[in-house]
N, C-alpha and C. Protein backbone atom coordinates (compact mmCIF):
# COMPACT_ATOMS: atom_id res chain seq x y z
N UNK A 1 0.85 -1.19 0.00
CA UNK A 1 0.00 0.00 0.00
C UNK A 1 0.89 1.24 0.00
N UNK A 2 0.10 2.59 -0.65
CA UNK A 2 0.95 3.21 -0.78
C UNK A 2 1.29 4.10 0.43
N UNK A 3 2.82 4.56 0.86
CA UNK A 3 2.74 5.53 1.76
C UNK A 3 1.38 6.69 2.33
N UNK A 4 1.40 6.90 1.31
CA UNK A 4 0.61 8.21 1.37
C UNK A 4 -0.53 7.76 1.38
N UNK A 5 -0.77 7.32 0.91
CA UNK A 5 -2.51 6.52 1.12
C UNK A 5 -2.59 6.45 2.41
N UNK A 6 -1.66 5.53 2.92
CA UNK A 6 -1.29 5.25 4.37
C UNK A 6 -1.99 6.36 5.31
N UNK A 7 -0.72 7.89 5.08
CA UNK A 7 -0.91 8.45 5.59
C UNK A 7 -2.38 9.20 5.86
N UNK A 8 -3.03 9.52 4.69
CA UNK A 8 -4.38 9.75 4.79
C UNK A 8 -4.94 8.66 5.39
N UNK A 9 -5.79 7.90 5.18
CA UNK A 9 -5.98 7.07 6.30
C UNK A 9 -5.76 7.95 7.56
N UNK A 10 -4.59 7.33 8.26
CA UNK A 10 -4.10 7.89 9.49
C UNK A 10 -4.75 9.35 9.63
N UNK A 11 -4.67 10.24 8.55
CA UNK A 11 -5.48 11.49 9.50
C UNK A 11 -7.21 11.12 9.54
N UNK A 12 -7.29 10.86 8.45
CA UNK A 12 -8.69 11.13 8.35
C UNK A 12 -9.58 10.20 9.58
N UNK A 13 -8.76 9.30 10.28
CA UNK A 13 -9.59 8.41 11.09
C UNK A 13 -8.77 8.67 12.62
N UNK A 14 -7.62 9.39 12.56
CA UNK A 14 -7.07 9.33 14.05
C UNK A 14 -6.37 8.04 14.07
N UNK A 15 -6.15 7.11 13.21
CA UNK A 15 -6.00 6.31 13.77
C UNK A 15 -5.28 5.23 12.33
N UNK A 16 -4.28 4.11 13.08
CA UNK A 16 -2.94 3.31 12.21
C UNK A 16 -4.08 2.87 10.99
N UNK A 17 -3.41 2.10 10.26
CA UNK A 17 -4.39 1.62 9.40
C UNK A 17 -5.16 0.79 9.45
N UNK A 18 -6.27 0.69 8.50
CA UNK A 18 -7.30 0.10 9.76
C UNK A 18 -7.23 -1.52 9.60
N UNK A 19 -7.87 -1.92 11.03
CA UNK A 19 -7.70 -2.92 11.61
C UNK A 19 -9.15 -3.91 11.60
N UNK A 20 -9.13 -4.62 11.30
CA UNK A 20 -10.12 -5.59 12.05
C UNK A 20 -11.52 -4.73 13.05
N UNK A 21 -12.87 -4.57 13.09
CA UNK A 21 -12.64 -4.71 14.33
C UNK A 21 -12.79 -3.30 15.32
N UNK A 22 -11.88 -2.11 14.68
CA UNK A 22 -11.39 -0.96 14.81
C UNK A 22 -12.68 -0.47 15.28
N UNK A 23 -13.46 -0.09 14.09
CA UNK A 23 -14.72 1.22 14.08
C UNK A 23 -16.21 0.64 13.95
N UNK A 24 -17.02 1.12 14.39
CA UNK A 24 -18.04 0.71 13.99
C UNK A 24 -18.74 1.00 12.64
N UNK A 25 -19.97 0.43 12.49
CA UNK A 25 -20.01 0.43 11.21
C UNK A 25 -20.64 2.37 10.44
N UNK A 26 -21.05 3.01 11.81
CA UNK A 26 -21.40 4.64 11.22
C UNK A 26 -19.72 4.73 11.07
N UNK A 27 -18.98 4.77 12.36
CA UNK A 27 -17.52 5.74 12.45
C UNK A 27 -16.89 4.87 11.64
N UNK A 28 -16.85 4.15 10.54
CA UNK A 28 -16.35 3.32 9.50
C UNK A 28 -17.07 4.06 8.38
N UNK A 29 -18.29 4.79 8.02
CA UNK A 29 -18.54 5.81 6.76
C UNK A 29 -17.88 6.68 6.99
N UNK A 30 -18.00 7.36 8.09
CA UNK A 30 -17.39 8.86 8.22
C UNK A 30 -16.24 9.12 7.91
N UNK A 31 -15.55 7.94 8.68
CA UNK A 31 -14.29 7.98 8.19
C UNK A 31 -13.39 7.61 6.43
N UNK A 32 -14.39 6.58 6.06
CA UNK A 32 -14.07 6.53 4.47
C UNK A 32 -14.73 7.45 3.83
N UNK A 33 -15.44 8.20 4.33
CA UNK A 33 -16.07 9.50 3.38
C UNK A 33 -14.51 10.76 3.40
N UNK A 34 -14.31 10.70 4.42
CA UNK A 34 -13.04 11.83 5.00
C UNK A 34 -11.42 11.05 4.35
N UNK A 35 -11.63 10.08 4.28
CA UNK A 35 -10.47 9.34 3.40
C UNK A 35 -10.27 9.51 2.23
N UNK A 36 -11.77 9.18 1.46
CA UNK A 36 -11.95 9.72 0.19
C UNK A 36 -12.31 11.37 -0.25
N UNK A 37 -12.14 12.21 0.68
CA UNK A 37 -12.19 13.50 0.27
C UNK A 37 -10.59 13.78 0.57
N UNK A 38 -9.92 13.22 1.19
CA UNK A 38 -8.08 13.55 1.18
C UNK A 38 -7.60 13.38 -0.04
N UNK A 39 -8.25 11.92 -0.52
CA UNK A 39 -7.66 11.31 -2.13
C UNK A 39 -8.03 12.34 -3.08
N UNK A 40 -9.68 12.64 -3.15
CA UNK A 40 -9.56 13.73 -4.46
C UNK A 40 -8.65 15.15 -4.04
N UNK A 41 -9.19 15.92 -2.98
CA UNK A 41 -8.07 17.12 -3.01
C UNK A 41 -6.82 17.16 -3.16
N UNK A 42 -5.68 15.82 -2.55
CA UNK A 42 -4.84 15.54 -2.91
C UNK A 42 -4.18 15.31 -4.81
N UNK A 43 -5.63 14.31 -5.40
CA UNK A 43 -5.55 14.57 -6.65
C UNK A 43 -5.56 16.15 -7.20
N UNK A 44 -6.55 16.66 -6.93
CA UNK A 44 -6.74 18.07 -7.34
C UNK A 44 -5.46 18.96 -7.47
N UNK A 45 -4.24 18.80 -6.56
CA UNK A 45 -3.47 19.79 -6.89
C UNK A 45 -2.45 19.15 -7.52
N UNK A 46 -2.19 18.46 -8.31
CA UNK A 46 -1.55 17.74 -9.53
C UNK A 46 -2.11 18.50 -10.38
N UNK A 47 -3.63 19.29 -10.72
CA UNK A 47 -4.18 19.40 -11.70
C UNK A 47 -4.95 21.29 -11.44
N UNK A 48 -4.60 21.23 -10.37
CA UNK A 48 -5.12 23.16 -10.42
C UNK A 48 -4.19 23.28 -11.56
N UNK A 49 -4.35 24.68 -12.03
CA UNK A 49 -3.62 25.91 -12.53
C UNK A 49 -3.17 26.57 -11.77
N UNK A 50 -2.33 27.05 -12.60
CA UNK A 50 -1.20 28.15 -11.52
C UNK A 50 -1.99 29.37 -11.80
N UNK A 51 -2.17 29.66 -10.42
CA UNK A 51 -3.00 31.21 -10.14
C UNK A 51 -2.79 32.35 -11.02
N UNK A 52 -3.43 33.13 -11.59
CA UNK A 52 -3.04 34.06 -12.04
C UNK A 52 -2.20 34.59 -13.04
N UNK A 53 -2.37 33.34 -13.96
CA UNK A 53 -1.79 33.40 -15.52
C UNK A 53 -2.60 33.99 -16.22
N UNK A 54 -3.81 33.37 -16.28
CA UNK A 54 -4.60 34.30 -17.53
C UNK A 54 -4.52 32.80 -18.56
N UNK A 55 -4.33 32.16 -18.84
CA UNK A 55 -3.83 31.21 -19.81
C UNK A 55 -5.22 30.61 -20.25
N UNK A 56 -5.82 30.19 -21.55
CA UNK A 56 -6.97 29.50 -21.80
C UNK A 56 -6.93 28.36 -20.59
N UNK A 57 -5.36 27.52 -21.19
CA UNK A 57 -5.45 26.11 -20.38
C UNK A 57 -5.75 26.18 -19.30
N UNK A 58 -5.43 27.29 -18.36
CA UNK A 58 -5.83 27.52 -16.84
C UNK A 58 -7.26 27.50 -16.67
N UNK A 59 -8.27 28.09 -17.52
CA UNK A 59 -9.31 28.18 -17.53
C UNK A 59 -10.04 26.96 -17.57
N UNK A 60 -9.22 26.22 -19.07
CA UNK A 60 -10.07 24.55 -18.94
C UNK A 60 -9.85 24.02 -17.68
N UNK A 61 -8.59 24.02 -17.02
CA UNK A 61 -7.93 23.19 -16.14
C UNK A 61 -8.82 23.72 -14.59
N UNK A 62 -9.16 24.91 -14.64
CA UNK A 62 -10.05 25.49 -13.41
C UNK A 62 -11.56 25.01 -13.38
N UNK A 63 -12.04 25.09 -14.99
CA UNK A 63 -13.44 24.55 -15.11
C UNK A 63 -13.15 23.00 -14.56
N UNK A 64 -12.43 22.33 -14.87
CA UNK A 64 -12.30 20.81 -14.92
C UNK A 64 -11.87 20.65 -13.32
N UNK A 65 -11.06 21.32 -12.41
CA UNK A 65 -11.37 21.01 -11.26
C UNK A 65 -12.37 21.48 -10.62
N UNK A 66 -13.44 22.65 -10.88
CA UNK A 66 -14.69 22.75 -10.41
C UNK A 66 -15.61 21.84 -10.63
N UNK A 67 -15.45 21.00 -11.62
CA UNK A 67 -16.21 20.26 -12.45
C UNK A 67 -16.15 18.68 -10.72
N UNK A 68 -15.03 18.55 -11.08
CA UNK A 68 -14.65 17.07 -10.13
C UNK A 68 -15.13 18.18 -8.38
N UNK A 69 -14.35 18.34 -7.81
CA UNK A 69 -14.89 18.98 -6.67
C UNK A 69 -17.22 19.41 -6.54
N UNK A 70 -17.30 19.93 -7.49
CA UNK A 70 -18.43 19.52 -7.62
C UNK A 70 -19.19 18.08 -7.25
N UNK A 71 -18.74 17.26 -8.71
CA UNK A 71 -19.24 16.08 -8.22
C UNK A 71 -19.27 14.89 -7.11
N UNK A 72 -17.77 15.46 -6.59
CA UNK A 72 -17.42 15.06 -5.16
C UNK A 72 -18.04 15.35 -3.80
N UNK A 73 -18.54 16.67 -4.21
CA UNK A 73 -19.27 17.22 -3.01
C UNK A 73 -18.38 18.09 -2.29
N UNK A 74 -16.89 18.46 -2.22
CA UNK A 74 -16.03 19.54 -1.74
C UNK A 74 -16.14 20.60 -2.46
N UNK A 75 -15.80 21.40 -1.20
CA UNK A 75 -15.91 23.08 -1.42
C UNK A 75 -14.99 23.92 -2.03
């Protein structure tokens, strides 16, 4: 598994990776909901634009991460 995966995990739940056992089955959504909102924002800045170019591509590249954050449900 990957480091970093790892590490998310670890914040998003307080806690090592998970175990057996660990959470119940609500504090087991919450927490893979908060896991999977680390993974896309994390994706997301591979793919922002650099602030304040002006550039078309920035524009596609801004629509296209409003686009995903949208459908994700982040702000």
């Amino acid at each position: 598994m990957n480091d970093r995966i790892k590490a998310m995990w670890e914040e998003a739940t307080y806690s090592i990776w998970p175990r057996p056992g660990k959470f119940t089955a609500g504090e087991y959504d919450t927490h893979l909901e908060k896991f999977a909102e680390l993974i896309v924002k994390e994706c997301l800045t591979f793919i922002e634009p650099t602030a304040g170019s002006g550039d078309l591509d920035d524009l596609a590249f801004e629509g296209a991460t409003n686009e995903i954050k949208e459908h994700f449900g982040l702000k």
